[in-house]
Protein backbone atom coordinates (compact mmCIF):
# COMPACT_ATOMS: atom_id res chain seq x y z
CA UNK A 1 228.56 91.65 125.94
CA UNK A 2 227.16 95.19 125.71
CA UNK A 3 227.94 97.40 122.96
CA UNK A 4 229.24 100.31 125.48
CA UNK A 5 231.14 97.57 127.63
CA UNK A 6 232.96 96.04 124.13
CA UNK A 7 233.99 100.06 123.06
CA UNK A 8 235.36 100.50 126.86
CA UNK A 9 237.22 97.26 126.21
CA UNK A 10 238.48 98.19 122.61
CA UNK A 11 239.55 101.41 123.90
CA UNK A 12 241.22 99.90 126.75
CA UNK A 13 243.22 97.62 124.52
CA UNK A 14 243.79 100.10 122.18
CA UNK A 15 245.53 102.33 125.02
CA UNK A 16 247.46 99.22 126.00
CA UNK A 17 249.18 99.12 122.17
CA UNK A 18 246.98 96.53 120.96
CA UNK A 19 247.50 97.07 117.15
CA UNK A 20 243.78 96.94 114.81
CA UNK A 21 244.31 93.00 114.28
CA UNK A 22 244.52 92.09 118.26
CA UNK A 23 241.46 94.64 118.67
CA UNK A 24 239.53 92.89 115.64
CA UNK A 25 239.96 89.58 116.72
CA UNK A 26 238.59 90.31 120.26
CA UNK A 27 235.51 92.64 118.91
CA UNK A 28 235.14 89.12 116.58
CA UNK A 29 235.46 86.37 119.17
CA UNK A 30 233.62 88.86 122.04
CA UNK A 31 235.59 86.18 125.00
CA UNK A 32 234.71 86.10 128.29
CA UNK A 33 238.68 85.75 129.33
CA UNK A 34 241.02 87.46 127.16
CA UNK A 35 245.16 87.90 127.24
CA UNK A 36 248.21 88.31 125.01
CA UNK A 37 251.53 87.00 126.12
CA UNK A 38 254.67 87.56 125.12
CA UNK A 39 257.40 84.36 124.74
CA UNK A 40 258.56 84.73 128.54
CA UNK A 41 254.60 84.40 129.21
CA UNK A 42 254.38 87.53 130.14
CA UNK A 43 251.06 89.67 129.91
CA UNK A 44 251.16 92.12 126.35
CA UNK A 45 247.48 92.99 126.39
CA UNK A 46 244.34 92.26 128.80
CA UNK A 47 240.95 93.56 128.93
CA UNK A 48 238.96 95.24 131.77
CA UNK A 49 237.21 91.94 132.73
CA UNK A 50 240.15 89.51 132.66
CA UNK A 51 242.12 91.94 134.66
CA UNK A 52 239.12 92.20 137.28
CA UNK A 53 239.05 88.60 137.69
CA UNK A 54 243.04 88.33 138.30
CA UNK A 55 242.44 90.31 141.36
CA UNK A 56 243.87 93.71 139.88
CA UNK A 57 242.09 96.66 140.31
CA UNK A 58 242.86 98.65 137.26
CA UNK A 59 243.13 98.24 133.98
CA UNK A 60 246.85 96.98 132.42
CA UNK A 61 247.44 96.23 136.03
CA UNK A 62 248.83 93.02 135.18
CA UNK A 63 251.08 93.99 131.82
CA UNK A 64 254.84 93.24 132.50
CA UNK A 65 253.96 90.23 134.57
CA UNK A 66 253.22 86.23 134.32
CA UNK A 67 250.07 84.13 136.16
CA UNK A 68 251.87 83.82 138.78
CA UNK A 69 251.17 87.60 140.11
CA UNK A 70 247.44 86.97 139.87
CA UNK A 71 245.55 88.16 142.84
CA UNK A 72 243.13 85.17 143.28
CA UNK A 73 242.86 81.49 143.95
CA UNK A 74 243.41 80.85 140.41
CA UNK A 75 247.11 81.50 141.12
CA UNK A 76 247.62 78.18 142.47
CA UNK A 77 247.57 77.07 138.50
CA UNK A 78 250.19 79.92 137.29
CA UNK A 79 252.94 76.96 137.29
CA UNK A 80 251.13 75.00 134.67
CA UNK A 81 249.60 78.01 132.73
CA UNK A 82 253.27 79.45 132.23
CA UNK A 83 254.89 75.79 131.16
CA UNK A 84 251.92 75.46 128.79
CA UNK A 85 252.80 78.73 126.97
CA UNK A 86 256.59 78.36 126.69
CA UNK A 87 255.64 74.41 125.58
CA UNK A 88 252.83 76.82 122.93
CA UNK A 89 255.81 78.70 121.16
CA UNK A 90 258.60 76.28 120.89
CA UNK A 91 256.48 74.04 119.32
CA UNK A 92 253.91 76.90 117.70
CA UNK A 93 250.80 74.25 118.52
CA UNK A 94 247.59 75.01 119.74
CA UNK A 95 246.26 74.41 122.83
CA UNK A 96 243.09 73.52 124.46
CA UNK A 97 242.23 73.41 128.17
CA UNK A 98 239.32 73.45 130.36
CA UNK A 99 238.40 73.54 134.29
CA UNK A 100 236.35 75.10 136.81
CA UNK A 101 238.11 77.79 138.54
CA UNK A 102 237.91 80.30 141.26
CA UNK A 103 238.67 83.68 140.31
CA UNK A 104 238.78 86.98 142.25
CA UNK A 105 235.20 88.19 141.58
CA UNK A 106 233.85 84.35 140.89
CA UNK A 107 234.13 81.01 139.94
CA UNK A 108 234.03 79.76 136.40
CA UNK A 109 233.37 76.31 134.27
CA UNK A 110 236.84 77.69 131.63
CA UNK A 111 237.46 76.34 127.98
CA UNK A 112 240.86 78.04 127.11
CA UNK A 113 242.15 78.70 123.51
CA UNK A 114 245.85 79.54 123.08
CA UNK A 115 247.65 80.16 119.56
CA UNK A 116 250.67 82.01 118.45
CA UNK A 117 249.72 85.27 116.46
CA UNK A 118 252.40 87.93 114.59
CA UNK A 119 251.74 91.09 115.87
CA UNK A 120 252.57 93.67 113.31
CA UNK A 121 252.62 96.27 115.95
CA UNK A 122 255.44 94.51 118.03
CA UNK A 123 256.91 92.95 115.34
CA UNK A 124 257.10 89.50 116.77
CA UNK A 125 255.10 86.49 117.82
CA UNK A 126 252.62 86.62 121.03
CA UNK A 127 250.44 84.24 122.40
CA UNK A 128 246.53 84.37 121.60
CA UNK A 129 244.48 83.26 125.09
CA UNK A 130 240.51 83.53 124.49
CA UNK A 131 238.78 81.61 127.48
CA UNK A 132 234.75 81.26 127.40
CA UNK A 133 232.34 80.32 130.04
CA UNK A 134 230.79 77.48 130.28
CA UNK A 135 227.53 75.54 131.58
CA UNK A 136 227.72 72.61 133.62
CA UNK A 137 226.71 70.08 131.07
CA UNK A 138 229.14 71.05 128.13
CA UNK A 139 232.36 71.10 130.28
CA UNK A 140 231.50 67.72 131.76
CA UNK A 141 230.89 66.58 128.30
CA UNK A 142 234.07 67.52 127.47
CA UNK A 143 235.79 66.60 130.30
CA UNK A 144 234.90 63.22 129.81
CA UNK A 145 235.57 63.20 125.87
CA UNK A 146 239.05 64.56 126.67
CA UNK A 147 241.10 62.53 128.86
CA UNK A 148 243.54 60.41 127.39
CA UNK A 149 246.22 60.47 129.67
CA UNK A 150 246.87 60.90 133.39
CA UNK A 151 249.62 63.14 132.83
CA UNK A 152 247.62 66.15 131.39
CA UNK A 153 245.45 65.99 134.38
CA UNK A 154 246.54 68.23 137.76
CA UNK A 155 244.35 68.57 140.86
CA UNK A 156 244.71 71.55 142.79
CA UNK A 157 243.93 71.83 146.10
CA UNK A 158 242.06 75.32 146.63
CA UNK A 159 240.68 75.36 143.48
CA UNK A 160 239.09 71.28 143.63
CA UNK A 161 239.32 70.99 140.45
CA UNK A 162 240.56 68.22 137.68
CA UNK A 163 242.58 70.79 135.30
CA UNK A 164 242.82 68.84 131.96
CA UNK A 165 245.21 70.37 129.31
CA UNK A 166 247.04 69.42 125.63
CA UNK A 167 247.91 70.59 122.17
CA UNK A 168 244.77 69.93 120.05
CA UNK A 169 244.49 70.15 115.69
CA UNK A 170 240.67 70.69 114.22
CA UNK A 171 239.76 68.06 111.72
CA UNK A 172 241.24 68.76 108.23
CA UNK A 173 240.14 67.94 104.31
CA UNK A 174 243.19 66.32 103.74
CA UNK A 175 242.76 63.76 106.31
CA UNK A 176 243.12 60.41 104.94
CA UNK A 177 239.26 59.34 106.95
CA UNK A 178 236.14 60.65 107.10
CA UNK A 179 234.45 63.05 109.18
CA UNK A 180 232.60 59.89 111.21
CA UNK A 181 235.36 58.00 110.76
CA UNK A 182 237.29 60.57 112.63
CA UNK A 183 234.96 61.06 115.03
CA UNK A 184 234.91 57.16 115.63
CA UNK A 185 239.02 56.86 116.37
CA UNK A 186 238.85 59.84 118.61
CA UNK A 187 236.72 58.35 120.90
CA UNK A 188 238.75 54.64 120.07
CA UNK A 189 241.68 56.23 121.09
CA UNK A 190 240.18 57.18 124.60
CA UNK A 191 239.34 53.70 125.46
CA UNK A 192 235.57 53.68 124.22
CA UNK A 193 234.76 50.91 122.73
CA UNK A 194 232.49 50.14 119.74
CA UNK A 195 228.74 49.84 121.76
CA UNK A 196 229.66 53.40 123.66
CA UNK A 197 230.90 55.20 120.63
CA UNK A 198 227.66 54.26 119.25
CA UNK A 199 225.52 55.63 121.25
CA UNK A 200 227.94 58.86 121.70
CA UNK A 201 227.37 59.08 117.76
CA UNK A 202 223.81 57.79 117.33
CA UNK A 203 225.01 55.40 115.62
CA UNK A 204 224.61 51.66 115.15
CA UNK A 205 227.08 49.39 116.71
CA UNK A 206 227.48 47.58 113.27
CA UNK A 207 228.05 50.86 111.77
CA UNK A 208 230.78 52.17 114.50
CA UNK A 209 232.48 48.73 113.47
CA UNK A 210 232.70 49.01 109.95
CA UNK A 211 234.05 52.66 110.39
CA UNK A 212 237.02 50.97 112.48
CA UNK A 213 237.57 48.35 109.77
CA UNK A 214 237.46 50.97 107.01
CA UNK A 215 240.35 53.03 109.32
CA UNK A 216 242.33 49.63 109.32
CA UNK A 217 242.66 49.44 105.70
CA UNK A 218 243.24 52.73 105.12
CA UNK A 219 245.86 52.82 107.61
CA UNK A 220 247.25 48.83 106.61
CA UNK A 221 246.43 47.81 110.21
CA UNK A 222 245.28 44.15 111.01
CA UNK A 223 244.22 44.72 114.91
CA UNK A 224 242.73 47.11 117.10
CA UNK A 225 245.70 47.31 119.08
CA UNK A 226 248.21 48.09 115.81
CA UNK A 227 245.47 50.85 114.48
CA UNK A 228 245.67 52.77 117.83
CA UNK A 229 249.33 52.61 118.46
CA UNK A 230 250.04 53.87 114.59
CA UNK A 231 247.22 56.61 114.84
CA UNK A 232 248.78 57.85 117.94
CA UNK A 233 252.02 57.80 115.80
CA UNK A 234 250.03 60.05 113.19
CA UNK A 235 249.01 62.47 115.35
CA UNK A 236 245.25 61.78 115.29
CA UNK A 237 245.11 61.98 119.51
CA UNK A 238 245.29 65.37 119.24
CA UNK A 239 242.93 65.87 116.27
CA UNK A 240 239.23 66.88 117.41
CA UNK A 241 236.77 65.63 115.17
CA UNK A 242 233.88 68.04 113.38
CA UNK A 243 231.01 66.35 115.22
CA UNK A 244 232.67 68.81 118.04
CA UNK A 245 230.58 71.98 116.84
CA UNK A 246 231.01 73.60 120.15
CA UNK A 247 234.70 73.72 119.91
CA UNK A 248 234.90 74.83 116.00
CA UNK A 249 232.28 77.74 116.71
CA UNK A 250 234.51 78.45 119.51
CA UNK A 251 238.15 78.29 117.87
CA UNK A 252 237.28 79.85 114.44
CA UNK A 253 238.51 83.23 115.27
CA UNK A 254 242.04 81.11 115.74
CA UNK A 255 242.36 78.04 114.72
């Protein structure tokens, strides 16, 4: 971003209301896509750019109103982006989603971010959206590390796009494995199996097995099947692993 487009966008939000935290987060994490909502998913704050590629014309156009006044094709997926944030702050999660979608002025390869912020300006909770383009070859990496459940994934029609969506946790110190050993059940719990996490890894198959067995005694499991259903219990199929760099570099500002 240039530095006399970021000070037209800080000054935009700053006209909006955005209070010195909302304007120091976006100066920060410089995204390519960026809204506030409030709990009826309503836009709070948007910048220049994001309001451009809703169709508006002017800046704040779209404050007071949800997705689903967006003036471009990407308003087919208002629906899901609105349940998504009302899902976001009754259960104060964050989110991760990604797809390739048509805009007004283009169409763009998406990795949203969504987390519940206090705004000391408003007094109350809003809803943190920082979206980032992305090239070919990292969103179908991640498209393909992702899905886990046929559920989360929605096909739209105008769009032609597989929209793939859930609540996500980065990996924590406290977590009773290891950063491989993370990495390994992440991709155990999508149905790889101990050859392709391997090679996702550069790893050896031997060593992808002994991680597993290692995860079985630390989690008192005797089969495959028992590890996955209890680490599913635990939460870990929502927990991305560090190997993802992409993703921490992306969700620092938030997460």
């Amino acid at each position: 971003m240039k530095i006399f487009t970021l000070k037209k966008e800080l000054a935009s939000l700053k006209e909006q209301g955005a209070s010195s935290l909302i304007q120091e987060l976006y100066r920060s994490s410089l995204p390519d896509i960026f809204v506030c909502k409030d709990s009826n998913a309503k836009h709070i704050y948007a910048d220049n750019q994001t309001t451009i590629a809703m169709g508006f014309n002017n800046s704040g156009d779209s404050i007071g109103y949800d997705d689903t006044f967006m003036k471009a094709p990407i308003v087919e997926c208002a629906e899901q982006f609105i349940k998504e944030d009302k899902f976001i702050f009754e259960t104060q999660q964050k989110y991760i989603s990604i797809g390739s979608f048509q805009y007004a002025n283009s169409r763009y390869h998406i990795i949203h971010l969504k987390e519940i912020l206090y705004d000391p300006t408003l007094k109350k909770d809003i809803e943190i959206c920082l979206a980032y383009k992305m090239s070919d070859p990292v969103i179908n990496l991640l498209e393909s590390a992702l899905k886990f459940n046929e559920k989360f994934h929605i096909k739209y029609k105008k769009n032609k796009i597989l929209y793939t969506s859930y609540p996500i946790s980065l990996y924590q110190n406290e977590t009773p494995l290891t950063k491989q050993e993370t990495a390994c059940l992440f991709y155990l719990l999508r149905g790889k199996t101990a050859e392709s996490i391997a090679k996702l890894l550069h790893r050896s198959r031997r060593t992808i097995e002994c991680h597993i067995d290692h995860i079985k005694l630390k989690f008192k499991c005797r089969t495959k099947e028992e590890l996955i259903e209890k680490s599913i219990e635990m939460g870990f199929l929502n927990i991305l692993p560090p190997t993802f760099d992409h993703i921490k570099k992306l969700t620092k500002f938030l997460l």
